[in-house]
N, C-alpha and C. Protein backbone atom coordinates (compact mmCIF):
# COMPACT_ATOMS: atom_id res chain seq x y z
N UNK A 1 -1.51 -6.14 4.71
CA UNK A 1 -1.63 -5.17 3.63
C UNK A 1 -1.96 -5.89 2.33
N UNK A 2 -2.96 -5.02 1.93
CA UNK A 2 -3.35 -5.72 0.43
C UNK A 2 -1.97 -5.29 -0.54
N UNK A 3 -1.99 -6.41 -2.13
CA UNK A 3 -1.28 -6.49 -2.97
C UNK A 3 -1.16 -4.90 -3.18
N UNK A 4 -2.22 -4.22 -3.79
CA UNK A 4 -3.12 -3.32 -4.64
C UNK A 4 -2.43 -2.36 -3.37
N UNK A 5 -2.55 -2.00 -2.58
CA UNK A 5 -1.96 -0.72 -1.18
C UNK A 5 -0.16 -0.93 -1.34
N UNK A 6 -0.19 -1.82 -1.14
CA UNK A 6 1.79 -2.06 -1.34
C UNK A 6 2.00 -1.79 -2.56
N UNK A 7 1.86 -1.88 -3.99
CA UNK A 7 1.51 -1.39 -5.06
C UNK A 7 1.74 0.15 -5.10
N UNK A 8 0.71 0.44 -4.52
CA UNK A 8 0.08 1.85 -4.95
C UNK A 8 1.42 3.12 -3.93
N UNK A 9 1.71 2.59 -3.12
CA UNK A 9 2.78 3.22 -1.81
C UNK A 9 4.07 2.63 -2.52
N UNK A 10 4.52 2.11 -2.76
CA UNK A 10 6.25 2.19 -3.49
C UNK A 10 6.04 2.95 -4.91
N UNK A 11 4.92 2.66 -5.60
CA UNK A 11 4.67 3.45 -7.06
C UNK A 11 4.65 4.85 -6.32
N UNK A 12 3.94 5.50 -5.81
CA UNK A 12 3.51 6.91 -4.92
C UNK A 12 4.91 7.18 -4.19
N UNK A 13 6.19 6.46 -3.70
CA UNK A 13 7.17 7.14 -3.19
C UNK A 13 8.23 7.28 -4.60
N UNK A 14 8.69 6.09 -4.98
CA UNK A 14 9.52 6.60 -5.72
C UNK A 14 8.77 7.02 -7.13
N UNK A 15 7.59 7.64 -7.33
CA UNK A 15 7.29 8.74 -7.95
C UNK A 15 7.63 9.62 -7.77
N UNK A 16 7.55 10.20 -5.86
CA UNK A 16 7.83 11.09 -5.65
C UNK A 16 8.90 11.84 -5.60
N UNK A 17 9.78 10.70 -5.50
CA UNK A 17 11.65 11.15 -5.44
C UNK A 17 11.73 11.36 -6.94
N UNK A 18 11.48 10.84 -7.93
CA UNK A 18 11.64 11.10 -9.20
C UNK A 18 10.84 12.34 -9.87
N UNK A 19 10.00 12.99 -9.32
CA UNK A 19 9.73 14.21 -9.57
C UNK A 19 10.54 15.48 -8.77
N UNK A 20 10.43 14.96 -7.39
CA UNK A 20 11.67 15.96 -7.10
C UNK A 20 12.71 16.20 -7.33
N UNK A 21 13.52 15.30 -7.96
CA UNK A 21 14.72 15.10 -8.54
C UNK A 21 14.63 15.91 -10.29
N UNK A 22 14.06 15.72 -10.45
CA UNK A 22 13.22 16.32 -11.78
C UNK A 22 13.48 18.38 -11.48
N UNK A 23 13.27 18.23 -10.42
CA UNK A 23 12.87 19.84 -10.35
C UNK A 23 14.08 20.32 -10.33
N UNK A 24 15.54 20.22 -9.92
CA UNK A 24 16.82 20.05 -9.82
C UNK A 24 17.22 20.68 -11.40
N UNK A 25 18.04 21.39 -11.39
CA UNK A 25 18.85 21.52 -12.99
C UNK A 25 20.05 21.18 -13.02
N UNK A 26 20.46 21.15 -14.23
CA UNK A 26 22.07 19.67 -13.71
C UNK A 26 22.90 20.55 -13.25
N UNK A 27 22.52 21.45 -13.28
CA UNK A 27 24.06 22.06 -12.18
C UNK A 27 24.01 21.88 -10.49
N UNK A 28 22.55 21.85 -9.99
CA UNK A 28 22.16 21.89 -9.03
C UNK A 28 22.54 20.20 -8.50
N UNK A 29 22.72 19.81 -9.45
CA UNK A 29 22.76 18.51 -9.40
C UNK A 29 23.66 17.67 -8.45
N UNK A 30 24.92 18.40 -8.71
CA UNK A 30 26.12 17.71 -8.33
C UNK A 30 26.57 19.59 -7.26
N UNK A 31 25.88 20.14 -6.71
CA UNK A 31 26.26 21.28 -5.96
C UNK A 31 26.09 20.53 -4.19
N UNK A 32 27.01 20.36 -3.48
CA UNK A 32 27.10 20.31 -2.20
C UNK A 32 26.38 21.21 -1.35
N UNK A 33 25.08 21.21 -0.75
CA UNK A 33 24.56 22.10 -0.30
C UNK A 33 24.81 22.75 1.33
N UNK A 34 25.41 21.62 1.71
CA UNK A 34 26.36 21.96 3.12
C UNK A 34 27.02 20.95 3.13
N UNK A 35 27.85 21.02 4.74
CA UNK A 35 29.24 20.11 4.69
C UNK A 35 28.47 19.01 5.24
N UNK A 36 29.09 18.17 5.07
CA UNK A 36 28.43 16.48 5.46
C UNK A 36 27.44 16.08 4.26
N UNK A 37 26.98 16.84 3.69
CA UNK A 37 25.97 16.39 2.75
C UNK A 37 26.29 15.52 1.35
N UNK A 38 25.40 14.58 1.05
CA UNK A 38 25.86 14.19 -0.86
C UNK A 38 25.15 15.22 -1.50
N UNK A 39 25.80 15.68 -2.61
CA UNK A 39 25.03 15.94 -3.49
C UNK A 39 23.33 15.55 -4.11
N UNK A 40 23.06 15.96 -4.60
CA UNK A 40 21.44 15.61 -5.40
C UNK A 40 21.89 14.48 -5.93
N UNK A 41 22.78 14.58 -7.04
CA UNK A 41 23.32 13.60 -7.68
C UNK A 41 23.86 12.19 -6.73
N UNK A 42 24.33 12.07 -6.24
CA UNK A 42 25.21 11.57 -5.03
C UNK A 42 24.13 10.79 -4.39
N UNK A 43 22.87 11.21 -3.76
CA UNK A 43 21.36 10.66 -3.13
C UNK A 43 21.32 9.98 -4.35
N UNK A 44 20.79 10.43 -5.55
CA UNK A 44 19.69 9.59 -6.33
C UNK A 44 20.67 8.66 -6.96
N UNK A 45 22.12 8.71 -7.10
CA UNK A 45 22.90 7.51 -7.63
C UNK A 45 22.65 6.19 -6.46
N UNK A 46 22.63 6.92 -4.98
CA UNK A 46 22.51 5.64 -4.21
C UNK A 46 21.48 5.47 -4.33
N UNK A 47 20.25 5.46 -4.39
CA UNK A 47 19.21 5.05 -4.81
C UNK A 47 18.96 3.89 -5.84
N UNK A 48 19.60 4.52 -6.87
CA UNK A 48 19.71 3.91 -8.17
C UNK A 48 20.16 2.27 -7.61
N UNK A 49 21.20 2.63 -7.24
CA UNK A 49 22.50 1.48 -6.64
C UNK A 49 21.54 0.61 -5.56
N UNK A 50 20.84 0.80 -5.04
CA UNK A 50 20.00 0.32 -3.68
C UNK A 50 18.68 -0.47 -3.97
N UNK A 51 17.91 0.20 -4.66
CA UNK A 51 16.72 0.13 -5.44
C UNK A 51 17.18 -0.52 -6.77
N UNK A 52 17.77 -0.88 -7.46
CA UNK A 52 18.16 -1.54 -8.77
C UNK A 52 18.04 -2.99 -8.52
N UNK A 53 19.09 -3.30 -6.26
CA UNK A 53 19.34 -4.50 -5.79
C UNK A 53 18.28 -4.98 -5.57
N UNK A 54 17.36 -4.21 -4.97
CA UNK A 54 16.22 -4.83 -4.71
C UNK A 54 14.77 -5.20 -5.68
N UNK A 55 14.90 -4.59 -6.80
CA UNK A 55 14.38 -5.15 -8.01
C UNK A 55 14.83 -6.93 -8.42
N UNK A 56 16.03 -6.54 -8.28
CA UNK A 56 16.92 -7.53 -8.31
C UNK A 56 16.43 -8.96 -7.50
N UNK A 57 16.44 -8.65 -6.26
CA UNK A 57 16.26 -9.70 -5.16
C UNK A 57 14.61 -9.74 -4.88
N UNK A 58 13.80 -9.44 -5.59
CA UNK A 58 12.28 -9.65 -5.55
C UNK A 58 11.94 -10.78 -6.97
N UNK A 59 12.79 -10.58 -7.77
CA UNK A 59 13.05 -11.72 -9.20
C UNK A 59 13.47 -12.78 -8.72
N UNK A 60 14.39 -12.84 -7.66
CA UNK A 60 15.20 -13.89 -7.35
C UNK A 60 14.83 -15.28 -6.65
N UNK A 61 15.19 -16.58 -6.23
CA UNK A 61 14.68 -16.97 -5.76
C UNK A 61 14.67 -16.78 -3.97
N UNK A 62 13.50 -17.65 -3.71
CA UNK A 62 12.99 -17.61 -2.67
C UNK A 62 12.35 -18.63 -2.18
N UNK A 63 11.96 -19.07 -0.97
CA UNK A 63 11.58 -19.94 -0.41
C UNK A 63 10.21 -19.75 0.35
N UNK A 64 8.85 -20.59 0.40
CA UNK A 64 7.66 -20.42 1.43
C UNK A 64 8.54 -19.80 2.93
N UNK A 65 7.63 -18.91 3.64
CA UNK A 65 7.61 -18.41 4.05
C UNK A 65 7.33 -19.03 5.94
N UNK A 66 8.05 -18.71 6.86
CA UNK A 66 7.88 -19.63 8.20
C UNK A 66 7.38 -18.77 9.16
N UNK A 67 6.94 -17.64 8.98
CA UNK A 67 6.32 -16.16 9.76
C UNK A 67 5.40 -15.58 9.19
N UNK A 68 5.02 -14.49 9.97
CA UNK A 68 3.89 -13.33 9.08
C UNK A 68 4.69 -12.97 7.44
N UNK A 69 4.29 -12.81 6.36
CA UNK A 69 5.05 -12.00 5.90
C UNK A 69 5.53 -10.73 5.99
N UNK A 70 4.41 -9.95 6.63
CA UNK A 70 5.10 -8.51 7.22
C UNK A 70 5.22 -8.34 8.52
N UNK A 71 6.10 -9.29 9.06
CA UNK A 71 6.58 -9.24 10.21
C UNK A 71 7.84 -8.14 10.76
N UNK A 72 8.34 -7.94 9.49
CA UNK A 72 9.47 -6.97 9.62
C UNK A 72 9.25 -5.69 9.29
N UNK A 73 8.26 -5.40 8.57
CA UNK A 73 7.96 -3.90 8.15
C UNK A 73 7.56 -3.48 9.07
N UNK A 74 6.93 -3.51 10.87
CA UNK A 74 7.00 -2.69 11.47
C UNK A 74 8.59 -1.97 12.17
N UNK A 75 9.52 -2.49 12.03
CA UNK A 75 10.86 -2.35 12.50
C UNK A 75 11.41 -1.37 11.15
N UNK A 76 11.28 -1.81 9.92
CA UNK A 76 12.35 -0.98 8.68
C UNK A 76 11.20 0.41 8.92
N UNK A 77 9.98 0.45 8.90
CA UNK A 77 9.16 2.09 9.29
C UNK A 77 10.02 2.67 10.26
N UNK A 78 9.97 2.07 11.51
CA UNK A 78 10.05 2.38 12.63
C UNK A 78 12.01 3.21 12.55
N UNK A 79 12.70 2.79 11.34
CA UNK A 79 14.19 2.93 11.65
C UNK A 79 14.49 4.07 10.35
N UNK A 80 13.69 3.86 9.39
CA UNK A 80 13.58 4.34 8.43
C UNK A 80 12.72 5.89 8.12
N UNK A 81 11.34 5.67 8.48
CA UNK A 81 10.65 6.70 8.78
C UNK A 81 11.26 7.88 10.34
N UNK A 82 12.43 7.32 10.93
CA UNK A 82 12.80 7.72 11.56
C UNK A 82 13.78 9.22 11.46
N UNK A 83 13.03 10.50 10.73
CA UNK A 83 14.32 11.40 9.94
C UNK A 83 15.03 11.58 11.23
N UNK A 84 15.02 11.43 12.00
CA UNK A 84 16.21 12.27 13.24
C UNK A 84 16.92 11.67 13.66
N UNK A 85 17.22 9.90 12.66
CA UNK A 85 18.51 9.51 13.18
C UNK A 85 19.43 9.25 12.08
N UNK A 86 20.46 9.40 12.09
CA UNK A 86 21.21 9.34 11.29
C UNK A 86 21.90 8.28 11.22
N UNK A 87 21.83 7.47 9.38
CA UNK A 87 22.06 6.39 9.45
C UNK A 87 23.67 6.84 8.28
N UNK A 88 24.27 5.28 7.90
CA UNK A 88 25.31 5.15 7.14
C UNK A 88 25.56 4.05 6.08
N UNK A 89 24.94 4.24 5.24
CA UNK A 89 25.08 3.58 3.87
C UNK A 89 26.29 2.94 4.08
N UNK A 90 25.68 0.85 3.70
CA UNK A 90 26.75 0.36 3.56
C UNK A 90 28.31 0.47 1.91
N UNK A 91 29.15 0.15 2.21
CA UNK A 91 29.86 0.96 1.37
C UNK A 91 29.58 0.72 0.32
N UNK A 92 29.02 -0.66 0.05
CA UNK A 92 29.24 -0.47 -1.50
C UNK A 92 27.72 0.49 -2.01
N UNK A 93 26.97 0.84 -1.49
CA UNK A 93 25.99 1.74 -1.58
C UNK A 93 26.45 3.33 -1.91
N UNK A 94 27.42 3.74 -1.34
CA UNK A 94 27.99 4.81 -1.04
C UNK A 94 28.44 5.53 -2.92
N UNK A 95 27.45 6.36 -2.95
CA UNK A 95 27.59 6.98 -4.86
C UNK A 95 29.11 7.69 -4.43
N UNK A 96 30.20 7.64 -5.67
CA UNK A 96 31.26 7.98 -5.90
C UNK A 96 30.89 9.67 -5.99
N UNK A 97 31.92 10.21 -5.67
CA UNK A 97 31.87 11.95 -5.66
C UNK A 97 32.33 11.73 -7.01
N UNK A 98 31.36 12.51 -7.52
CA UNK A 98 31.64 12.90 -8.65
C UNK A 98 30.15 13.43 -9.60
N UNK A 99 30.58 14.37 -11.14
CA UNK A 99 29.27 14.68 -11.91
C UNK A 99 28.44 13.84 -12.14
N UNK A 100 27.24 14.07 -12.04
CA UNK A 100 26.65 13.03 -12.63
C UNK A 100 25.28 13.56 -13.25
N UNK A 101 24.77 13.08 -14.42
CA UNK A 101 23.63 13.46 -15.13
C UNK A 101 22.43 13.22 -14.93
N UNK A 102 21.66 14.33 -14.54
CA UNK A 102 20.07 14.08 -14.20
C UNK A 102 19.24 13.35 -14.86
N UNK A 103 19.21 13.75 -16.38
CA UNK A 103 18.56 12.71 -17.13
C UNK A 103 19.00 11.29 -17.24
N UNK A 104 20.11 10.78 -16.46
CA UNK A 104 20.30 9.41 -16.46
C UNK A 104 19.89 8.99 -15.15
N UNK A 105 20.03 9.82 -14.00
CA UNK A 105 19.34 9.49 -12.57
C UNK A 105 17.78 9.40 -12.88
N UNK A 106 17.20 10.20 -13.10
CA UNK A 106 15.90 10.08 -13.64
C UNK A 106 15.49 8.52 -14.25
N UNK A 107 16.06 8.37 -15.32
CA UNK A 107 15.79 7.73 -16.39
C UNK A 107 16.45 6.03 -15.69
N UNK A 108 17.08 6.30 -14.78
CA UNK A 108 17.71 4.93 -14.07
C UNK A 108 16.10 5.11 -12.76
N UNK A 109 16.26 5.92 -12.27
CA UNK A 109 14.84 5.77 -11.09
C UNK A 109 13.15 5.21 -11.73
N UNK A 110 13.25 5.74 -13.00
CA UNK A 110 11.96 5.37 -13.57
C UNK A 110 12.40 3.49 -13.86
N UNK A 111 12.96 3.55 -14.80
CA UNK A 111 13.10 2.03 -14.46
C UNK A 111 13.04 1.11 -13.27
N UNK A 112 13.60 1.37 -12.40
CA UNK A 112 13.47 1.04 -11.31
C UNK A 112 12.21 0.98 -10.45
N UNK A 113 11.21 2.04 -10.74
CA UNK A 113 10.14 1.89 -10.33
C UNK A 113 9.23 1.19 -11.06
N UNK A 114 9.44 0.86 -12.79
CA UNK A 114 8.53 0.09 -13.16
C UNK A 114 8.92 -1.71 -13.09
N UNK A 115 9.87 -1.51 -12.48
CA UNK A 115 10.67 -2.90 -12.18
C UNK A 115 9.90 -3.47 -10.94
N UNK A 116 10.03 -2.30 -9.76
CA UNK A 116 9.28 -3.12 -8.78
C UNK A 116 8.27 -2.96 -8.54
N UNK A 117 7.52 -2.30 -9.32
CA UNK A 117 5.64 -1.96 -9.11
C UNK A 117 5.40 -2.95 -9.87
N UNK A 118 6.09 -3.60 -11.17
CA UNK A 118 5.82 -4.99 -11.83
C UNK A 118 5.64 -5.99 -11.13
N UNK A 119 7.16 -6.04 -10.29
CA UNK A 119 7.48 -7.30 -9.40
C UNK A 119 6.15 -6.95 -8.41
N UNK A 120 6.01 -6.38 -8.10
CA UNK A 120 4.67 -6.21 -6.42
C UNK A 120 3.50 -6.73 -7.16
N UNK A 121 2.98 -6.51 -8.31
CA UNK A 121 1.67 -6.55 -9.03
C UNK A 121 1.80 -7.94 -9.46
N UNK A 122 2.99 -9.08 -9.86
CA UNK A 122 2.74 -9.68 -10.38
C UNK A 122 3.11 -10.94 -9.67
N UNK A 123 4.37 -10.94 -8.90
CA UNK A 123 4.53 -12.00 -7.62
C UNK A 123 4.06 -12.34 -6.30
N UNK A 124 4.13 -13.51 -5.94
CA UNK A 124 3.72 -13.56 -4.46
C UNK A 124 4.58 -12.96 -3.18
N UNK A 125 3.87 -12.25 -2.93
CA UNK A 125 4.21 -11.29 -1.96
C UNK A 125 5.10 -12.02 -0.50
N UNK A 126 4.15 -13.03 -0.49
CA UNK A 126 4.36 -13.83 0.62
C UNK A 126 5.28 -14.88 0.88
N UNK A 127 6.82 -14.70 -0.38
CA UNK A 127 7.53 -15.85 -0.05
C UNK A 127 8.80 -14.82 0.21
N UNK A 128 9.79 -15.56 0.85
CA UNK A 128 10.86 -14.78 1.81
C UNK A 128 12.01 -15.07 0.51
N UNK A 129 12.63 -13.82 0.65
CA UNK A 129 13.63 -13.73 -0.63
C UNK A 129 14.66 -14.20 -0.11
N UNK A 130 15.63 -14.93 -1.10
CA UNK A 130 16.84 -15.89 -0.77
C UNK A 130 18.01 -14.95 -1.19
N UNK A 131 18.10 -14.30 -1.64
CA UNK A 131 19.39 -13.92 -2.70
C UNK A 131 20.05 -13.08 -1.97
N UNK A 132 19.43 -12.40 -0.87
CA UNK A 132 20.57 -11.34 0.00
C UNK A 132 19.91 -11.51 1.26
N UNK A 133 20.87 -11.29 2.52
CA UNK A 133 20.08 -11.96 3.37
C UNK A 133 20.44 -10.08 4.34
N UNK A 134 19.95 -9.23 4.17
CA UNK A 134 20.10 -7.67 4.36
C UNK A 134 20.52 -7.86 6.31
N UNK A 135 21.44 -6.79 6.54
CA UNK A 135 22.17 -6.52 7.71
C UNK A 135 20.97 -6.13 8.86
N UNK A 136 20.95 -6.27 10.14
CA UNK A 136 19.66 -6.05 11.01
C UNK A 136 18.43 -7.08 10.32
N UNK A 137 17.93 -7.08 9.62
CA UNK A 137 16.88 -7.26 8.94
C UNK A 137 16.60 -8.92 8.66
N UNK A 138 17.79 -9.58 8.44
CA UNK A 138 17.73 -10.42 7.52
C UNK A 138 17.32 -10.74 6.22
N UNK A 139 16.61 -11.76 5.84
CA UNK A 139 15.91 -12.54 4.61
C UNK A 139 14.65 -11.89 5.10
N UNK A 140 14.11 -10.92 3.78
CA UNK A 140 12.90 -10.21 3.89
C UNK A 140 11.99 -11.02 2.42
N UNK A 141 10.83 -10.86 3.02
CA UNK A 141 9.76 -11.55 2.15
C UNK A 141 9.67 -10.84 0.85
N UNK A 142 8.69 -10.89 0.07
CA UNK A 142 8.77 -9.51 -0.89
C UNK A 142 7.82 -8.40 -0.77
N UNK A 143 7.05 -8.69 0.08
CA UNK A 143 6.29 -7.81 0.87
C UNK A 143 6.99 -6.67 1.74
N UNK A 144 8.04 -7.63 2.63
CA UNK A 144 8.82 -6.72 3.25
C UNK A 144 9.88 -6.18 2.22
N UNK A 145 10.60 -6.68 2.00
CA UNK A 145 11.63 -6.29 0.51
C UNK A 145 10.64 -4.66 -0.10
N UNK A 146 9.09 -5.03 -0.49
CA UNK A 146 8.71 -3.54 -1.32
C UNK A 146 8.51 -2.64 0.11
N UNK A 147 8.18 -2.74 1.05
CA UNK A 147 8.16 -1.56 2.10
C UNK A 147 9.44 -1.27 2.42
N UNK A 148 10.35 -1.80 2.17
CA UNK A 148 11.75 -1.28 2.52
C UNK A 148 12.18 -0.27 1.71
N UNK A 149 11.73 -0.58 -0.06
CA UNK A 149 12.32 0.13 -0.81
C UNK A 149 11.26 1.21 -0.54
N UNK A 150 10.14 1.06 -0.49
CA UNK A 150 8.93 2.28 -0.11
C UNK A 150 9.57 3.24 1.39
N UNK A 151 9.94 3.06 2.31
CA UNK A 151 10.56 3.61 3.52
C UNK A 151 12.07 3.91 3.35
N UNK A 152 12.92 3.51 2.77
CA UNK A 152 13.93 3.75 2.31
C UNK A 152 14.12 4.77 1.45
N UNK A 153 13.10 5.05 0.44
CA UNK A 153 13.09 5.94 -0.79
C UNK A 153 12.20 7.48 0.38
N UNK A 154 11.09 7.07 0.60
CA UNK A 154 10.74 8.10 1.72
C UNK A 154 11.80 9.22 2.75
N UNK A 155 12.32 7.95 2.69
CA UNK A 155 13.70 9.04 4.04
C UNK A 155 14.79 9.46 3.16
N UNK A 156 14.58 9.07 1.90
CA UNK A 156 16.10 9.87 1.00
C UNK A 156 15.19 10.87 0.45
N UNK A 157 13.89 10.75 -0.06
CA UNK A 157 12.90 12.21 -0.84
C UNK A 157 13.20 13.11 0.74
N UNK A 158 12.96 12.53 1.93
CA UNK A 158 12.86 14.04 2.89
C UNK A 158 14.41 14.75 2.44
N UNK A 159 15.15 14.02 2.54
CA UNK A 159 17.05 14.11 2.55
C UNK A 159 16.82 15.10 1.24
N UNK A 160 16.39 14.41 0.33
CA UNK A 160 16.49 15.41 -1.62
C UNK A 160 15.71 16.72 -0.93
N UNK A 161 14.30 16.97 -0.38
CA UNK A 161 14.03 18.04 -0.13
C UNK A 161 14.34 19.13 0.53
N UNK A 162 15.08 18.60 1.83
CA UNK A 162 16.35 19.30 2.40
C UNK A 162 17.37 19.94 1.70
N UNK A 163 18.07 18.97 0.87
CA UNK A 163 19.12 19.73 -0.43
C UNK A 163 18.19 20.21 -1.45
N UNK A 164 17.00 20.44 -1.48
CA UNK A 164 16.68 21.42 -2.57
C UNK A 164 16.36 23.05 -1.89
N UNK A 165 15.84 22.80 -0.80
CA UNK A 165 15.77 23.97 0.12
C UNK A 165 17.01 24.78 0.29
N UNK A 166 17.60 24.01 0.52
CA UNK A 166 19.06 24.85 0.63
C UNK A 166 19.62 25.43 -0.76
N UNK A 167 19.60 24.61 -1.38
CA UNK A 167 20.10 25.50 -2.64
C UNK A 167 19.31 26.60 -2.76
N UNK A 168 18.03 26.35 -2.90
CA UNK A 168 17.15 27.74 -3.76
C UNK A 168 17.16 28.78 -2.86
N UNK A 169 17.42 28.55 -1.60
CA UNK A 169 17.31 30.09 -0.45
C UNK A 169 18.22 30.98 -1.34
């Protein structure tokens, strides 16, 4: 995958969660739309919390690379793009029940996206990140690192569109 396509696909998803989240009014925000569910609020805080780390660990150091660099992005699609299985946020991921303000979820997601559409546009893609070494997955390149947050953010926008459906019926 070119720089410029990996780029253009994490800018294009978490755009997209940040406009849907957008459409939400703060009451809707923090409303439980069925049982088992997080809130609106509740999704885009883990997000925030998830996507902040991985801004994080694309800055960080890293080491040349001993594989493809996207050797792993067919597996995080394959688990991720997967809506019909149900996964479980490790804990410290897990957003606290409680209110929380749209215009700061927003305003925390936009950052976040100009954090790592920076990091994709301006680093080498191709060296394997040191700073967290992620569960299943291991030490992901930053190539793999931006399709994670790109497939990761994908399967929480289907999750946000689900809880927006439900509310507005």
């Amino acid at each position: 995958m070119k720089t410029q396509e990996i780029t253009k696909d994490v800018n294009e998803a978490l755009s997209g969660l940040i406009t849907l989240l957008s459409r939400f009014d703060q009451e809707q925000i923090n409303v439980v739309p069925f049982e088992g569910s997080w809130t609106a609020g509740q999704l885009a805080q883990h997000m925030v919390k998830a996507n902040s780390g991985f801004a994080d660990i694309l800055k960080g150091p890293v080491k040349d690379t001993e594989r493809k660099p996207d050797e792993v992005i067919p597996k995080i699609k394959g688990d991720f793009l997967n809506f019909n299985i149900k996964m479980k946020a490790p804990d410290i991921l897990i957003p606290e029940a409680k209110n929380y303000d749209k215009n700061e979820l927003v305003s925390g997601l936009k950052s976040i996206r100009e954090n790592v559409v920076n990091a994709a546009e301006t680093l080498d893609l191709t060296k394997t990140c040191m700073a967290f070494e992620l569960p299943v997955y291991g030490y992901l390149t930053r190539q793999e690192a931006v399709a994670f947050v790109t497939c990761h953010t994908l399967r929480h926008t289907h999750q946000l569109k689900n809880i927006y459906q439900k509310l507005i019926e």
